[in-house]
Each structure stands twice: as structure tokens, then as C-alpha cells.
PDB file of N, CA and C in Angstrom:
ATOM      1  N   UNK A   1     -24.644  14.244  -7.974  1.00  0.00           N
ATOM      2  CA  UNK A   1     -24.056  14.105  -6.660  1.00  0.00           C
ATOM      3  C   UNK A   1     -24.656  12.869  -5.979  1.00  0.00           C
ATOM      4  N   UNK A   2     -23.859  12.187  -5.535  1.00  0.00           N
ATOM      5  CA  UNK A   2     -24.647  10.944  -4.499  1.00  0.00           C
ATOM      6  C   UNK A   2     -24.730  11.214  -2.912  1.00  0.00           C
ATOM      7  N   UNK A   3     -26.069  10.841  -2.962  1.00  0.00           N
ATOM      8  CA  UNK A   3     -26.618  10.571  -1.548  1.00  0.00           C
ATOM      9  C   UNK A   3     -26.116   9.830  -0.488  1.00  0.00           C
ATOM     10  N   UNK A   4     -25.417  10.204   0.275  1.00  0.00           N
ATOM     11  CA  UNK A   4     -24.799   9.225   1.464  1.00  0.00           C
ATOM     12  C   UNK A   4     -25.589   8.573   2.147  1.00  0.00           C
ATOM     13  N   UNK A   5     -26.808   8.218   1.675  1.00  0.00           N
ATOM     14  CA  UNK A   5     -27.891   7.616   2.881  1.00  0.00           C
ATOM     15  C   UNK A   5     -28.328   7.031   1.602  1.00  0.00           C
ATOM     16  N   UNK A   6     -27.502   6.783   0.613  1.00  0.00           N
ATOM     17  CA  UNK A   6     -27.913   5.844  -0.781  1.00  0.00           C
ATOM     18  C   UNK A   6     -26.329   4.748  -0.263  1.00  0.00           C
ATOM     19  N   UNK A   7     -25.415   4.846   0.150  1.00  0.00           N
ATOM     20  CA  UNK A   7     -24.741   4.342  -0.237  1.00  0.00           C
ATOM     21  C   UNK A   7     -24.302   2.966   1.055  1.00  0.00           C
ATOM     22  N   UNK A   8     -23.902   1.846   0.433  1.00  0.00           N
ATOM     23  CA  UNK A   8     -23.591   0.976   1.462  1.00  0.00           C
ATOM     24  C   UNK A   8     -22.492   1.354   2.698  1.00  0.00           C
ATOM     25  N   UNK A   9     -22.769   1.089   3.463  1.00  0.00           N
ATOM     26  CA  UNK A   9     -21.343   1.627   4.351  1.00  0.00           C
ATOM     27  C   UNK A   9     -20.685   0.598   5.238  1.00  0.00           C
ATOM     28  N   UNK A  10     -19.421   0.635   5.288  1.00  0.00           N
ATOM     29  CA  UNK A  10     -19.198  -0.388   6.417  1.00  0.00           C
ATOM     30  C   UNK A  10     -19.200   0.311   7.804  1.00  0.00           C
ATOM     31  N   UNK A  11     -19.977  -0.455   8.387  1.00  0.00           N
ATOM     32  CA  UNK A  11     -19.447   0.328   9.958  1.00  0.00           C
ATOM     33  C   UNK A  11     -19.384  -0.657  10.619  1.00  0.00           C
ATOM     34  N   UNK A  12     -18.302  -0.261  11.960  1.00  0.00           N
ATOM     35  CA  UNK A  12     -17.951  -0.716  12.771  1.00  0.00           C
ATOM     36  C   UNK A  12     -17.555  -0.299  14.517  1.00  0.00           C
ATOM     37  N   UNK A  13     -17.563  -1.478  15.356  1.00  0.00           N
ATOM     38  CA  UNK A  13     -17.357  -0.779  16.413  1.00  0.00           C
ATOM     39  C   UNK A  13     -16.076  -1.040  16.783  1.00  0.00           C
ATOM     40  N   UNK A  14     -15.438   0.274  17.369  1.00  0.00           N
ATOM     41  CA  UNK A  14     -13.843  -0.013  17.977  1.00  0.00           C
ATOM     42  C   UNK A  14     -14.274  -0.308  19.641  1.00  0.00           C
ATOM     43  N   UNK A  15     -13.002  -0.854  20.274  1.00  0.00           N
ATOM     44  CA  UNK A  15     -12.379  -1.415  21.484  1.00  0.00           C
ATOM     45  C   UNK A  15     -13.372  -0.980  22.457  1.00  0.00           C
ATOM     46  N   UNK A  16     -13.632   0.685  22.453  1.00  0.00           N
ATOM     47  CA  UNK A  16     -14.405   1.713  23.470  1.00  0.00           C
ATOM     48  C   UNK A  16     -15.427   2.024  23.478  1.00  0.00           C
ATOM     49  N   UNK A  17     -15.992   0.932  22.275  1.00  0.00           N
ATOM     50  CA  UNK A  17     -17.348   1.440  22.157  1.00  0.00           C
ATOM     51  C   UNK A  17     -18.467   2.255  21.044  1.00  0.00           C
ATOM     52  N   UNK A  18     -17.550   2.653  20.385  1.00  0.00           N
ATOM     53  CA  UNK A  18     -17.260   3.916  19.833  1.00  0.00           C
ATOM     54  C   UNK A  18     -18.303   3.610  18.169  1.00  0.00           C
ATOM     55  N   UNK A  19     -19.346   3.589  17.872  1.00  0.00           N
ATOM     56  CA  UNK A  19     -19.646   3.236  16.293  1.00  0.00           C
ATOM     57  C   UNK A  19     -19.128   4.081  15.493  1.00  0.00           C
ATOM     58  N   UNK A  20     -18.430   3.395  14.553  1.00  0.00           N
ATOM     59  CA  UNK A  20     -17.650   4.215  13.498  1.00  0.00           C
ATOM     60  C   UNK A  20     -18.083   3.940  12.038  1.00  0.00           C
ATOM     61  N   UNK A  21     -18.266   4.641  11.150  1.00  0.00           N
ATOM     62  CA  UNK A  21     -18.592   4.549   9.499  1.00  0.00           C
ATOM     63  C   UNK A  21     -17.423   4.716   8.288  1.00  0.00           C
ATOM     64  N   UNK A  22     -16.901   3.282   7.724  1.00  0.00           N
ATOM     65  CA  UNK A  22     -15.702   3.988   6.838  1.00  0.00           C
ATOM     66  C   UNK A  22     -16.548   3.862   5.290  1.00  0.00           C
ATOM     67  N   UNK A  23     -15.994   5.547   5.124  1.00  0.00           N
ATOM     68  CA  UNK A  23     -16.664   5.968   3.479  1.00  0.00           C
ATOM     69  C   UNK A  23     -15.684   6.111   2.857  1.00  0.00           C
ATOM     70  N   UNK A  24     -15.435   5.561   1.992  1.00  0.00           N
ATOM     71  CA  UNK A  24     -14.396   5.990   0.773  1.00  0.00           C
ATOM     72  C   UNK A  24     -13.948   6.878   0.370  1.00  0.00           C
ATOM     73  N   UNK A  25     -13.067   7.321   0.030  1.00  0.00           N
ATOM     74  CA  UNK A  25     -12.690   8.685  -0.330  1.00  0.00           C
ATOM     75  C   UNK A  25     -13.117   8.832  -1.223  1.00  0.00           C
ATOM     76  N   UNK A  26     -13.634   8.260  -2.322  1.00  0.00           N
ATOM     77  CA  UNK A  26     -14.377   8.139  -3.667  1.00  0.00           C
ATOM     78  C   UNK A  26     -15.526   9.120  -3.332  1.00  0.00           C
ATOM     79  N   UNK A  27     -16.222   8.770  -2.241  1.00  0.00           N
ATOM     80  CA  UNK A  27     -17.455   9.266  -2.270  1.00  0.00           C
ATOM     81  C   UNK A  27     -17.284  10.707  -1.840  1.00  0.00           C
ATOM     82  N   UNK A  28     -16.619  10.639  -1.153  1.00  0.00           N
ATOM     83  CA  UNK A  28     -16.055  12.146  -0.769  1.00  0.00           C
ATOM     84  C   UNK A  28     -15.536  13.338  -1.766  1.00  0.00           C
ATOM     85  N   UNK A  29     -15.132  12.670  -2.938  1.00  0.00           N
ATOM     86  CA  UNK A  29     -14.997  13.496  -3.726  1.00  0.00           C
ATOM     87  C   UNK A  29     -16.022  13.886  -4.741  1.00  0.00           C
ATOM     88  N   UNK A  30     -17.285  13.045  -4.928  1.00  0.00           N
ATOM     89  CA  UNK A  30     -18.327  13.611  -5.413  1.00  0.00           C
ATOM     90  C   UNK A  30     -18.862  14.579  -4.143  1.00  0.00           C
ATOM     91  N   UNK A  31     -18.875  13.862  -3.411  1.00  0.00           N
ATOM     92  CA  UNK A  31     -20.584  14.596  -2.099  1.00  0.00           C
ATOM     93  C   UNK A  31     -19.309  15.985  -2.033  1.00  0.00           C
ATOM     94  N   UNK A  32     -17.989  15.939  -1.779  1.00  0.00           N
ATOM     95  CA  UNK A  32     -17.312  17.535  -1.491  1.00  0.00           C
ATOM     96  C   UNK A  32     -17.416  17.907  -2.503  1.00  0.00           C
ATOM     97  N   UNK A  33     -17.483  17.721  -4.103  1.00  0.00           N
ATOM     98  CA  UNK A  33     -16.699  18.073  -4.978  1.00  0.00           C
ATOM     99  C   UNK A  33     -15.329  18.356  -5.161  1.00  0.00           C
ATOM    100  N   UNK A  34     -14.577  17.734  -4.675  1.00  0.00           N
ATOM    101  CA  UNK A  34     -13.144  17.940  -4.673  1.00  0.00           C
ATOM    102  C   UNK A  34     -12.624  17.664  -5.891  1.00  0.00           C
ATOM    103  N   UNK A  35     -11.511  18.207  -6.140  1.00  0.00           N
ATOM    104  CA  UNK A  35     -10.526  18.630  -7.440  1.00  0.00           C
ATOM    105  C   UNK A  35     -10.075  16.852  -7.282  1.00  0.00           C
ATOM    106  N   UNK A  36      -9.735  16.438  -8.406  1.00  0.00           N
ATOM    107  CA  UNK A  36      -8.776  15.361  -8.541  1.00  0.00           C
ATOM    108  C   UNK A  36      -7.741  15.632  -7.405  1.00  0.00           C
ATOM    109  N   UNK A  37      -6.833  16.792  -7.528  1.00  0.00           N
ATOM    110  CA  UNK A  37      -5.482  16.998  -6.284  1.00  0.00           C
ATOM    111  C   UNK A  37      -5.861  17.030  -5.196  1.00  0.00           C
ATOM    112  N   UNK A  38      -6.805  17.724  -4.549  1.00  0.00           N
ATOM    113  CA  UNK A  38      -7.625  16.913  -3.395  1.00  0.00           C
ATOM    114  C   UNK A  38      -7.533  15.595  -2.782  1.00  0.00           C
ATOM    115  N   UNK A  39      -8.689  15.251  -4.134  1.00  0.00           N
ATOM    116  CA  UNK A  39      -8.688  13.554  -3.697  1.00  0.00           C
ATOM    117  C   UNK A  39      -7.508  12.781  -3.702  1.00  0.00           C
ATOM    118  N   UNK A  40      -6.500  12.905  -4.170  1.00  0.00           N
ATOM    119  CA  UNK A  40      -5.244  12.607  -4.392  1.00  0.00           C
ATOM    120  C   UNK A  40      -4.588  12.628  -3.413  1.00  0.00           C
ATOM    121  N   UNK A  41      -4.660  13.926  -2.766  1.00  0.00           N
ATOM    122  CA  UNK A  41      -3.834  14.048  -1.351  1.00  0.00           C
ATOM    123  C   UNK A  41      -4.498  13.596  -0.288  1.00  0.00           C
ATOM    124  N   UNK A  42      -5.726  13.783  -0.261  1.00  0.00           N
ATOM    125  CA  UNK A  42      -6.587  13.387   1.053  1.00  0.00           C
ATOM    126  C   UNK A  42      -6.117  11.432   1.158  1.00  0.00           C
ATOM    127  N   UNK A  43      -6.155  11.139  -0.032  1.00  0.00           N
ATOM    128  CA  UNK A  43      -5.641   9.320  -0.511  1.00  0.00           C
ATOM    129  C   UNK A  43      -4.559   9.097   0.228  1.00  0.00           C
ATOM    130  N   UNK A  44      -3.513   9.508  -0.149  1.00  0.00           N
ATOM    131  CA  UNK A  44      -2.375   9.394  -0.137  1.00  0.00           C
ATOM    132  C   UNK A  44      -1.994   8.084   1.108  1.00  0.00           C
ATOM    133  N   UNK A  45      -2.574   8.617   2.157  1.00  0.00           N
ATOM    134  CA  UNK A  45      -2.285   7.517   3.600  1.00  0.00           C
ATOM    135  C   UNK A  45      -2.511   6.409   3.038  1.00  0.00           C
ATOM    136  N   UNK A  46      -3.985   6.109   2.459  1.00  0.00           N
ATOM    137  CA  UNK A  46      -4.543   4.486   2.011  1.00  0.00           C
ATOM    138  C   UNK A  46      -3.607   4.076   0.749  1.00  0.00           C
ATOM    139  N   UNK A  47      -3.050   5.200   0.249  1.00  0.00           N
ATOM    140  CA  UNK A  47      -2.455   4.382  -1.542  1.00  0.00           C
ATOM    141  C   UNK A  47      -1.008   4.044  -0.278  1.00  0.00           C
ATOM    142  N   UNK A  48      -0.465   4.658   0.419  1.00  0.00           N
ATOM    143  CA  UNK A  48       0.966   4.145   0.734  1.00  0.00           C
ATOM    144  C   UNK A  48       0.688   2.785   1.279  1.00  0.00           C
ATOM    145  N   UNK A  49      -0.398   3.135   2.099  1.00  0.00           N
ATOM    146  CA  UNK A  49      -0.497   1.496   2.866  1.00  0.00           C
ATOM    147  C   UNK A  49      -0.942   0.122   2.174  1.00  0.00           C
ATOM    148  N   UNK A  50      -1.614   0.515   0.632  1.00  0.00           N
ATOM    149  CA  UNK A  50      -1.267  -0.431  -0.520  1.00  0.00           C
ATOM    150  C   UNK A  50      -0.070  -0.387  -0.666  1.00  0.00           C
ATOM    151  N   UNK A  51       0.782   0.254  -1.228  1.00  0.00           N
ATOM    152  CA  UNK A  51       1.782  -0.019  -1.050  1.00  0.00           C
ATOM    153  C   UNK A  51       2.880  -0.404  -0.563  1.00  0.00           C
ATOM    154  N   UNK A  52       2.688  -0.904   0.986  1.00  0.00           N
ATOM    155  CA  UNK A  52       3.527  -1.105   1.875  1.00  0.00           C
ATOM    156  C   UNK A  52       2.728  -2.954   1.971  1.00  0.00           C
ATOM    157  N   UNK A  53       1.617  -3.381   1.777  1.00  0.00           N
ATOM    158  CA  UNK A  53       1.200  -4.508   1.612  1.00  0.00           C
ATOM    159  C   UNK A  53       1.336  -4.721   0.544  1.00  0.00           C
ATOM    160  N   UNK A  54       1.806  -4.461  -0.844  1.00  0.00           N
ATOM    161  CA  UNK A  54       2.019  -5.559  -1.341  1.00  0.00           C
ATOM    162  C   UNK A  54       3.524  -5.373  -1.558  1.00  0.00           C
ATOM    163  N   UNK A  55       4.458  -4.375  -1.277  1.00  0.00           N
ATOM    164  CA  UNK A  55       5.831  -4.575  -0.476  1.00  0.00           C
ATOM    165  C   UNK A  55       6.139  -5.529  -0.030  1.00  0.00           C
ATOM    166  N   UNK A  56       5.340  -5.703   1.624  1.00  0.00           N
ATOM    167  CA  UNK A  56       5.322  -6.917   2.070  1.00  0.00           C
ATOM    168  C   UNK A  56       5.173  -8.236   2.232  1.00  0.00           C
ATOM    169  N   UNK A  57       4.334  -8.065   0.745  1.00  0.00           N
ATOM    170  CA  UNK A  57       3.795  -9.602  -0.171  1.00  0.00           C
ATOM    171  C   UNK A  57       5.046 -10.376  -0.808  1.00  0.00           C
ATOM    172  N   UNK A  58       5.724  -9.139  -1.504  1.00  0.00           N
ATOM    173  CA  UNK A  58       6.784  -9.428  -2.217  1.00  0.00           C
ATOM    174  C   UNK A  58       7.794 -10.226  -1.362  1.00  0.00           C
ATOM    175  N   UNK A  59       8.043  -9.021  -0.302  1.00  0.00           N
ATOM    176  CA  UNK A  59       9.225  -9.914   0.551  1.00  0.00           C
ATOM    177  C   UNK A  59       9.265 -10.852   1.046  1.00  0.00           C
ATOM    178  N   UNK A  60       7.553 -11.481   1.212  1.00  0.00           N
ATOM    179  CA  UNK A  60       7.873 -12.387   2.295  1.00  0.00           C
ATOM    180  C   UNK A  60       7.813 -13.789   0.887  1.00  0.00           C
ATOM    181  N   UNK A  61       7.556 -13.085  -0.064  1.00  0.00           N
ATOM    182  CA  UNK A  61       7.934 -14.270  -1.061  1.00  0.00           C
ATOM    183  C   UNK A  61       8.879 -14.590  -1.500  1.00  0.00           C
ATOM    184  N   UNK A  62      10.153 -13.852  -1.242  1.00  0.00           N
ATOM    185  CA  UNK A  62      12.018 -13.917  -1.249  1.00  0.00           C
ATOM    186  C   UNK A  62      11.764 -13.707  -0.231  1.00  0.00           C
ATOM    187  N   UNK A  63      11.473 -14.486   1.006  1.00  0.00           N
ATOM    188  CA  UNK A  63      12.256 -14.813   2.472  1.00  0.00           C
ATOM    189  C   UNK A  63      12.747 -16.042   2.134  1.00  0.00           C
ATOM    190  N   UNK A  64      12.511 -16.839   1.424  1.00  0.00           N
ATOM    191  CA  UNK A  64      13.181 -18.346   1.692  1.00  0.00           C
ATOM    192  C   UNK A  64      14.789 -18.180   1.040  1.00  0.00           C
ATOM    193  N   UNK A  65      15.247 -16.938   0.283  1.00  0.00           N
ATOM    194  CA  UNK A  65      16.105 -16.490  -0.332  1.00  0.00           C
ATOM    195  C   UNK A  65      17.465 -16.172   0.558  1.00  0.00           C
ATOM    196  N   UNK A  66      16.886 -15.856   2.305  1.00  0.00           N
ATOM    197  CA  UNK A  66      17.782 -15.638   2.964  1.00  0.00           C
ATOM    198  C   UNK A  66      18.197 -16.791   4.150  1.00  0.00           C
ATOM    199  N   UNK A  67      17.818 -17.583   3.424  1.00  0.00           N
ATOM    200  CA  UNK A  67      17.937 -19.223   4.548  1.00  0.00           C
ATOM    201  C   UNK A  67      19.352 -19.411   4.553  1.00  0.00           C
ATOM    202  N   UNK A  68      19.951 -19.824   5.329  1.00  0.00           N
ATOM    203  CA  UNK A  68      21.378 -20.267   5.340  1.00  0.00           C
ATOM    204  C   UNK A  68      21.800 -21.338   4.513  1.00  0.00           C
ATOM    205  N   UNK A  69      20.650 -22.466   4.523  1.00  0.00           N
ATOM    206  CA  UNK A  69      20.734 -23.095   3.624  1.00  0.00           C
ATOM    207  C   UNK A  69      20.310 -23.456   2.229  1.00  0.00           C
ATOM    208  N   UNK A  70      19.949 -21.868   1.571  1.00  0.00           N
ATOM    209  CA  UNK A  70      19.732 -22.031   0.120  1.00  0.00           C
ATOM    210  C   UNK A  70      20.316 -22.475  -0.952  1.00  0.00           C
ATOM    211  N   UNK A  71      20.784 -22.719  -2.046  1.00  0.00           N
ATOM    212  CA  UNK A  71      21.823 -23.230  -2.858  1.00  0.00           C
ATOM    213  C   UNK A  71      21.526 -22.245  -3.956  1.00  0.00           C
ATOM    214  N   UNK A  72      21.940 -21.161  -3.969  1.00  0.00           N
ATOM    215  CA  UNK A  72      21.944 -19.890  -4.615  1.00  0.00           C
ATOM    216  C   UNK A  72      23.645 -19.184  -4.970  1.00  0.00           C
ATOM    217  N   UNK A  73      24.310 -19.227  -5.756  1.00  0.00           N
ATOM    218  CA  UNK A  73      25.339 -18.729  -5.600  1.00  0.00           C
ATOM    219  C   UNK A  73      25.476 -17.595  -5.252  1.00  0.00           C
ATOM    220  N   UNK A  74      26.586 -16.904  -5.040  1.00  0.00           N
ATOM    221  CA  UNK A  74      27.021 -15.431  -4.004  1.00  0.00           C
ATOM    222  C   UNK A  74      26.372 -14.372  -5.141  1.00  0.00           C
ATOM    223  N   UNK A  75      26.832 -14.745  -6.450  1.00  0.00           N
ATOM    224  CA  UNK A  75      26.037 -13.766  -7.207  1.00  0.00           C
ATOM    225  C   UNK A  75      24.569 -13.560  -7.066  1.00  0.00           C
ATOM    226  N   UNK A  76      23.940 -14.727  -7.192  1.00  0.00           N
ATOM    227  CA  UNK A  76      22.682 -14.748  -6.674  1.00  0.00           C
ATOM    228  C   UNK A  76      22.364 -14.437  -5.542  1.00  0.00           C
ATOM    229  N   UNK A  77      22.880 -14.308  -4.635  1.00  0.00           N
ATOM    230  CA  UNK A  77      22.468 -13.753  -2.912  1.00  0.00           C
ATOM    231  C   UNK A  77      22.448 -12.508  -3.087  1.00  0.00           C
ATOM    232  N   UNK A  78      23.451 -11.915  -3.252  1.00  0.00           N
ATOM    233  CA  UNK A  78      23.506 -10.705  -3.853  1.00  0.00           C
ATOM    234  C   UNK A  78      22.013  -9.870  -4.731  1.00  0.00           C
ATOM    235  N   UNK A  79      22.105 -10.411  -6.086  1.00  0.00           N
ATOM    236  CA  UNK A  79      20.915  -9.905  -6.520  1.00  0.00           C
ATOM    237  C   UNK A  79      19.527 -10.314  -5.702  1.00  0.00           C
ATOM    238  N   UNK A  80      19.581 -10.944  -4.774  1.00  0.00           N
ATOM    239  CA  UNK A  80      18.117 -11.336  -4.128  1.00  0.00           C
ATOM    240  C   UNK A  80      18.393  -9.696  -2.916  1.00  0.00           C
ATOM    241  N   UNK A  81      19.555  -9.626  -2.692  1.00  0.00           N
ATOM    242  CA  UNK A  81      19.849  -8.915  -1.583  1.00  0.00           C
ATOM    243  C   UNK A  81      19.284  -7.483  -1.975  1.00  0.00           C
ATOM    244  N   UNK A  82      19.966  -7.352  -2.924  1.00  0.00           N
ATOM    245  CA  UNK A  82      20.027  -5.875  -3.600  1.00  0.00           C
ATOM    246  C   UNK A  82      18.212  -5.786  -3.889  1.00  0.00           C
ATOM    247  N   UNK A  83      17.598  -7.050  -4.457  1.00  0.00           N
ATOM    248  CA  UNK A  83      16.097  -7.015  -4.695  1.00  0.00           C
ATOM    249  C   UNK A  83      15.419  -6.193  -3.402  1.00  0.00           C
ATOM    250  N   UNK A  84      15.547  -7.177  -2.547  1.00  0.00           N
ATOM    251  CA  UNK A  84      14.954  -6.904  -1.005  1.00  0.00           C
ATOM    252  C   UNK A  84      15.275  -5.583  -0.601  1.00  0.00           C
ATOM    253  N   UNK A  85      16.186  -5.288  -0.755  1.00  0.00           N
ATOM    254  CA  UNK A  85      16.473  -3.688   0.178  1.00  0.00           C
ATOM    255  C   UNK A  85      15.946  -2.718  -0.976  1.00  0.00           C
ATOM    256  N   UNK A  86      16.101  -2.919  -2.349  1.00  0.00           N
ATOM    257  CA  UNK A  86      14.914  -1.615  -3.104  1.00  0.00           C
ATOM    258  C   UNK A  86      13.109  -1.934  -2.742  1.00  0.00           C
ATOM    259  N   UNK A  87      12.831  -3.443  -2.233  1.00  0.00           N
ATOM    260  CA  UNK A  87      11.903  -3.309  -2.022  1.00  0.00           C
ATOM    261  C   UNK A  87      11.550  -2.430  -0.791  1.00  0.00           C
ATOM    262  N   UNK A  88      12.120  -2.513   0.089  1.00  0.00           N
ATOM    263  CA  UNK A  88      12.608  -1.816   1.720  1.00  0.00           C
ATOM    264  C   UNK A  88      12.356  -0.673   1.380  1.00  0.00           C
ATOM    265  N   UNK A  89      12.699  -0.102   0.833  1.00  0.00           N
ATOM    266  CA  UNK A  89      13.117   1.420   0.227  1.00  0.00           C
ATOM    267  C   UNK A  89      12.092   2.017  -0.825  1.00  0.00           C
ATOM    268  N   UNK A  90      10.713   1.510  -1.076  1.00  0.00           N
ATOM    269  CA  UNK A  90       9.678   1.985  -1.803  1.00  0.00           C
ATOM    270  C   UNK A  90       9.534   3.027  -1.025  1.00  0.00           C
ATOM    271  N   UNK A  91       8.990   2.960   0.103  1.00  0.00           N
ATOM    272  CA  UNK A  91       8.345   4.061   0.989  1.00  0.00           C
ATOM    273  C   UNK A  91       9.115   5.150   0.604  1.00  0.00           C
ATOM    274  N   UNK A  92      10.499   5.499   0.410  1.00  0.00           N
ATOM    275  CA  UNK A  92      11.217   6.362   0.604  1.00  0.00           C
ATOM    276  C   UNK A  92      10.962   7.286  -0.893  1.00  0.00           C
ATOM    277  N   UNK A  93      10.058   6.794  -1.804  1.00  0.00           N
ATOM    278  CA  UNK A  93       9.708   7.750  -2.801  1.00  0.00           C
ATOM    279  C   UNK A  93       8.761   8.747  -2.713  1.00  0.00           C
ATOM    280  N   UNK A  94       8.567   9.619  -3.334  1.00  0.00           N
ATOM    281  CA  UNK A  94       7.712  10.658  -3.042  1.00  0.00           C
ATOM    282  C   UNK A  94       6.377  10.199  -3.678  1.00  0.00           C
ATOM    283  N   UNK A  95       6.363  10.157  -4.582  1.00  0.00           N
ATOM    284  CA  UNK A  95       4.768   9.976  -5.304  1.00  0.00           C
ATOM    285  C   UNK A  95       4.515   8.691  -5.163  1.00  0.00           C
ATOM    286  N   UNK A  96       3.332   8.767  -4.621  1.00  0.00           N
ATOM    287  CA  UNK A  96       2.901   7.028  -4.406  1.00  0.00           C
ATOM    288  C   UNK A  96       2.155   6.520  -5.021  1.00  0.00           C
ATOM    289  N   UNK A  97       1.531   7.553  -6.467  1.00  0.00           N
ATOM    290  CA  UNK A  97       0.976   7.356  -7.614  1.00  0.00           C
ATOM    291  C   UNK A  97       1.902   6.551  -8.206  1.00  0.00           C
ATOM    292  N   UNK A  98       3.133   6.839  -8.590  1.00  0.00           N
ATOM    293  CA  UNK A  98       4.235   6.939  -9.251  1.00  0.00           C
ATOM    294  C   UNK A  98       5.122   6.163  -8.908  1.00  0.00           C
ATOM    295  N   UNK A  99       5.305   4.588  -8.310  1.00  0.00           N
ATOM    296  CA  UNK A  99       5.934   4.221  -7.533  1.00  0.00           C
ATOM    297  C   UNK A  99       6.246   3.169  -8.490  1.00  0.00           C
ATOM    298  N   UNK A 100       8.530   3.219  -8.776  1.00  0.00           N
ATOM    299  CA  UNK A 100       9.150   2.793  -9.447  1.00  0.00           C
ATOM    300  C   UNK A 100       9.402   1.161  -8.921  1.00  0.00           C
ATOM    301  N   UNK A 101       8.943  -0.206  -9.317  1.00  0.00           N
ATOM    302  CA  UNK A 101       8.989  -1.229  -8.330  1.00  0.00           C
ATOM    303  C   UNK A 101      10.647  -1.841  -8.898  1.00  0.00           C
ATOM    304  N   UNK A 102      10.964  -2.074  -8.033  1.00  0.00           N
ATOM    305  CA  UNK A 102      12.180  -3.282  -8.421  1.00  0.00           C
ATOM    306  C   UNK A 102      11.908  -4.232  -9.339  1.00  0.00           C
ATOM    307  N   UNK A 103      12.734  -4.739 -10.288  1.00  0.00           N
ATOM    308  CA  UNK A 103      12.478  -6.093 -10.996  1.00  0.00           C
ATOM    309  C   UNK A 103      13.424  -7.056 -10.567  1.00  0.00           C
ATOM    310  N   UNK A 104      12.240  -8.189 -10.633  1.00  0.00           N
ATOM    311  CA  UNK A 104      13.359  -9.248  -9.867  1.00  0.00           C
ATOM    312  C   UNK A 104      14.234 -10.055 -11.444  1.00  0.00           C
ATOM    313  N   UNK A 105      15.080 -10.529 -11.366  1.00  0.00           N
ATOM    314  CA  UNK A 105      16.096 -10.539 -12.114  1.00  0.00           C
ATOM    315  C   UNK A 105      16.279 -11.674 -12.930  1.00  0.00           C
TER     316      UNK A 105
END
């Protein structure tokens, strides 16, 4: 089991004052002993919000795709189009272990 007064921590202060300590969920699942499904679910918030950044990595790397003046034919607008909105639409899966990405074409 590890010692939480072994381990580096980041802390920080918010807006109010407030000192705050962020521990990993990693560690949390030794020092609780938690089940893998535990740690899995307790995750879940931080794996979506990976997932929603590098979502957003993607898209903003096909933004130049929706310029008026690209020289892309209609077929091609299209498949950039259709790209972008399955990227849009990650969140909307259930497992965020499990998350099916678009291929770009």
C-alpha cells in the first residue's frame, strides 16, 4: 500500500483562498483498495475530458477545411463534413474506455 505523505502532490490555491491537493485516482485505488470497476468509474469524468481534448485537437486541425475559400471539391467538403460531426458526436458514446474514433479519409 502507498503512503500518501510518500507521494508528490500537486497543490494548489483556488480564487477564495481555499488550498487544495490533486491526487490521482491511481493512488486512490491502492491507499482504498478499489476493484479495477471502481477505479474505472470513479475515472470516468478525467478519461471523457481526455477525450473531449483531443476531440478538440482534431477539429481544430480540419478547421481550415471549412474556409470558404478552400479548393476541396463538394465530395471532399462533404467527407471533411461528415469527419467533423462524428468527431462532435464522440461524447455521445457510452464507454469512454472504448471510444470508436472517426477515420479521416
Amino acid at each position: 500500500m502507498i503512503n500518501i505523505n510518500d507521494l508528490y502532490l500537486e497543490t494548489f490555491t483556488t480564487s477564495s483562498g481555499e488550498k487544495l491537493v490533486n491526487i490521482p485516482f491511481g493512488y486512490f485505488k491502492e491507499i482504498e483498495n478499489w476493484t479495477e470497476e471502481q477505479f474505472l468509474e470513479a475515472y470516468k469524468p478525467q478519461q471523457w475530458n481526455k477525450i473531449r481534448k483531443e476531440r478538440n485537437k482534431l477539429l481544430a486541425e480540419s478547421d481550415w477545411t471549412q474556409l470558404s475559400d478552400v479548393p476541396l471539391t463538394t465530395e471532399e467538403l462533404t467527407q471533411w463534413s461528415v469527419y467533423r460531426q462524428s468527431l462532435r458526436d464522440i461524447t455521445t458514446q457510452e464507454d469512454p474506455y472504448n471510444i470508436s474514433w472517426p477515420s479521416k479519409f
